[in-house]
C-alpha atoms as a PDB file:
ATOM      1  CA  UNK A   1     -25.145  -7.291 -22.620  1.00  0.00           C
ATOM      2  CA  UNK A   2     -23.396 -10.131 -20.728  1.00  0.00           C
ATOM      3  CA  UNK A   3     -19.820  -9.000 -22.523  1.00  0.00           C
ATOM      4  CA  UNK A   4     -20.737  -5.078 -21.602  1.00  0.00           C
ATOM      5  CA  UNK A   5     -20.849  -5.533 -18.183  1.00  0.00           C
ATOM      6  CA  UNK A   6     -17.936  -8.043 -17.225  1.00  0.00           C
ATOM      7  CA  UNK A   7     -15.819  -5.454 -19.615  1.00  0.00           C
ATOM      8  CA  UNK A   8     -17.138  -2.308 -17.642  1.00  0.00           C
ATOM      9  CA  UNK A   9     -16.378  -4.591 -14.249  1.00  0.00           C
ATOM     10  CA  UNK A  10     -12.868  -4.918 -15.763  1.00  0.00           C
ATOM     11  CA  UNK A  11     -12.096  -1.523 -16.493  1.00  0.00           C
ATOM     12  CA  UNK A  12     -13.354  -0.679 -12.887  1.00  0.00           C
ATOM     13  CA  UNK A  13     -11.233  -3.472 -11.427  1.00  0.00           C
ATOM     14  CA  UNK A  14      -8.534  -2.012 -13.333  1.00  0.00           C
ATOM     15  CA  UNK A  15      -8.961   1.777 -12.370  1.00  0.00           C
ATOM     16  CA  UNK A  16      -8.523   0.823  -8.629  1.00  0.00           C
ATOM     17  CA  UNK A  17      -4.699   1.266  -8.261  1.00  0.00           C
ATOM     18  CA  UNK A  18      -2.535  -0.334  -5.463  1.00  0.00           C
ATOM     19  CA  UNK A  19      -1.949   1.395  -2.180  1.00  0.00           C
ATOM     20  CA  UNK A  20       0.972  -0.889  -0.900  1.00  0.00           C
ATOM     21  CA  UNK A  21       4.593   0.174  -0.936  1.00  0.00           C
ATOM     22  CA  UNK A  22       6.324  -0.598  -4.216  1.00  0.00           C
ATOM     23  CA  UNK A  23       8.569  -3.333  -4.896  1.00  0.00           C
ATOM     24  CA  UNK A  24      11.058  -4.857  -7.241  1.00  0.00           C
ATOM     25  CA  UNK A  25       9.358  -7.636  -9.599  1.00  0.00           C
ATOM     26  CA  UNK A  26      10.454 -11.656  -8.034  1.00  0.00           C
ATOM     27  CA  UNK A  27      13.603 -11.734  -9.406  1.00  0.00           C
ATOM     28  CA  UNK A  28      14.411  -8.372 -10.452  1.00  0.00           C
ATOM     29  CA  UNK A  29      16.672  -5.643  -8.209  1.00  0.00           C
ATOM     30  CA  UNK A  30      16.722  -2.024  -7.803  1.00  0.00           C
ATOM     31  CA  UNK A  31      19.446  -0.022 -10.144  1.00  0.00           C
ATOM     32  CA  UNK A  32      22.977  -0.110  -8.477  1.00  0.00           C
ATOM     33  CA  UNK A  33      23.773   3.259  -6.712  1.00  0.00           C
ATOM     34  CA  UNK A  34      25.420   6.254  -9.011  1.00  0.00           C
ATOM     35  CA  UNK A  35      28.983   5.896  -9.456  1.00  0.00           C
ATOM     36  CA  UNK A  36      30.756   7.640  -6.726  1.00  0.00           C
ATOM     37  CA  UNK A  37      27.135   7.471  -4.040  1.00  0.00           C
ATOM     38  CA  UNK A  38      27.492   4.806  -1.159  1.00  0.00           C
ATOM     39  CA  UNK A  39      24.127   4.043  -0.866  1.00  0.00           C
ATOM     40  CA  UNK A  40      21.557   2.545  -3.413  1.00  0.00           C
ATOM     41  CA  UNK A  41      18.497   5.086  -3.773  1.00  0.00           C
ATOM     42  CA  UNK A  42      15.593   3.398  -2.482  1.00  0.00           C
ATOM     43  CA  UNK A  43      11.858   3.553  -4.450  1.00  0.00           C
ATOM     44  CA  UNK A  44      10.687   6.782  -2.709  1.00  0.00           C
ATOM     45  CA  UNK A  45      13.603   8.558  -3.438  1.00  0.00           C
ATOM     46  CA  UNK A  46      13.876   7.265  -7.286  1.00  0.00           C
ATOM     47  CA  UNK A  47      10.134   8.281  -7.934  1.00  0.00           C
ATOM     48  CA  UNK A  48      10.590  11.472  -6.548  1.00  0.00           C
ATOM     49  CA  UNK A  49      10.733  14.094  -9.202  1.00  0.00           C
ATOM     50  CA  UNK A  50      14.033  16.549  -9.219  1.00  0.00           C
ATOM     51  CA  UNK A  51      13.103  20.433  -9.154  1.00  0.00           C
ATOM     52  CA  UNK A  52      13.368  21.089 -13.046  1.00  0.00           C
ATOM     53  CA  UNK A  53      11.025  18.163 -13.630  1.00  0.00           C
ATOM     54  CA  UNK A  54       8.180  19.787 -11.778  1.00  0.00           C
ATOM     55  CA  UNK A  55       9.256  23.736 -11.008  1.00  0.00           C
ATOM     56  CA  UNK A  56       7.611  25.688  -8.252  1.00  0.00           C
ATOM     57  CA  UNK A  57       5.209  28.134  -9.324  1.00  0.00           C
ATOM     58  CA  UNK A  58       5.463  31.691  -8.190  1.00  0.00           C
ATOM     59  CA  UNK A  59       2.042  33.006  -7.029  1.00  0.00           C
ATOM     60  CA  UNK A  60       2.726  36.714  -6.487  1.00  0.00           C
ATOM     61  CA  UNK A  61       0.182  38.736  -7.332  1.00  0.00           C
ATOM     62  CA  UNK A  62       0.473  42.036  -8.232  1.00  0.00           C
ATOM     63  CA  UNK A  63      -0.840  44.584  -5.687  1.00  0.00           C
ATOM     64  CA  UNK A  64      -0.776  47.723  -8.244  1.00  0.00           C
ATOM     65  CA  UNK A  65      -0.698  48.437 -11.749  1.00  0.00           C
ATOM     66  CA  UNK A  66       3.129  49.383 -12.975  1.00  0.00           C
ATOM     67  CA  UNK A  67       4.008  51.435 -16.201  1.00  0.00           C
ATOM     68  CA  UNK A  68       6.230  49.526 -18.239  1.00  0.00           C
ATOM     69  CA  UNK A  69       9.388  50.674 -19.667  1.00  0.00           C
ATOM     70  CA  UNK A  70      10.409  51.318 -23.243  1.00  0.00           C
ATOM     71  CA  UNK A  71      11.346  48.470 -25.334  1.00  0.00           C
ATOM     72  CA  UNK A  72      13.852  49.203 -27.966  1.00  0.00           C
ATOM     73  CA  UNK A  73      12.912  45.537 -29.723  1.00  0.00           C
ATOM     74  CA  UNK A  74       9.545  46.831 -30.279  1.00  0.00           C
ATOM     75  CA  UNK A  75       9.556  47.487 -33.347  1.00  0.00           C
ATOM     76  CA  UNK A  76       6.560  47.424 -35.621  1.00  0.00           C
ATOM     77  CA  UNK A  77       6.778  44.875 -38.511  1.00  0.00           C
ATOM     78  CA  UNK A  78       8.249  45.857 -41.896  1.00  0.00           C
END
């Protein structure tokens, strides 16, 4: 019972997550700017996600029903 609980305490420990601003491990340095850039991308730019990583989503809805248009590929199976 003893084992149960310090394991659920761990795994609730562990869900927590950190709130601070992230920074390079003691010893370690962020990756040298792109050949070509003159500045070195800080953390907040490098875990930003680019636009075809995460697209926008169209919400348009429809506001009436449309009749669709012939399809020539249509074609019933053979």
């Amino acid at each position: 019972m003893k084992r149960l609980f310090a394991l659920s305490v761990t795994v609730l420990l562990a869900a927590c997550g950190q709130k601070a601003e992230l920074k390079p491990v003691a010893g370690q340095t962020l990756p040298p700017a792109a050949y070509g850039a003159d500045v070195r991308p800080d953390t907040d730019k490098l875990l930003e996600l680019d636009p075809l990583a995460a697209p926008v989503r169209s919400v348009e809805l429809r506001k009436r029903s449309e009749v669709r248009e012939d399809d020539p590929f249509d074609l019933p199976p053979e």
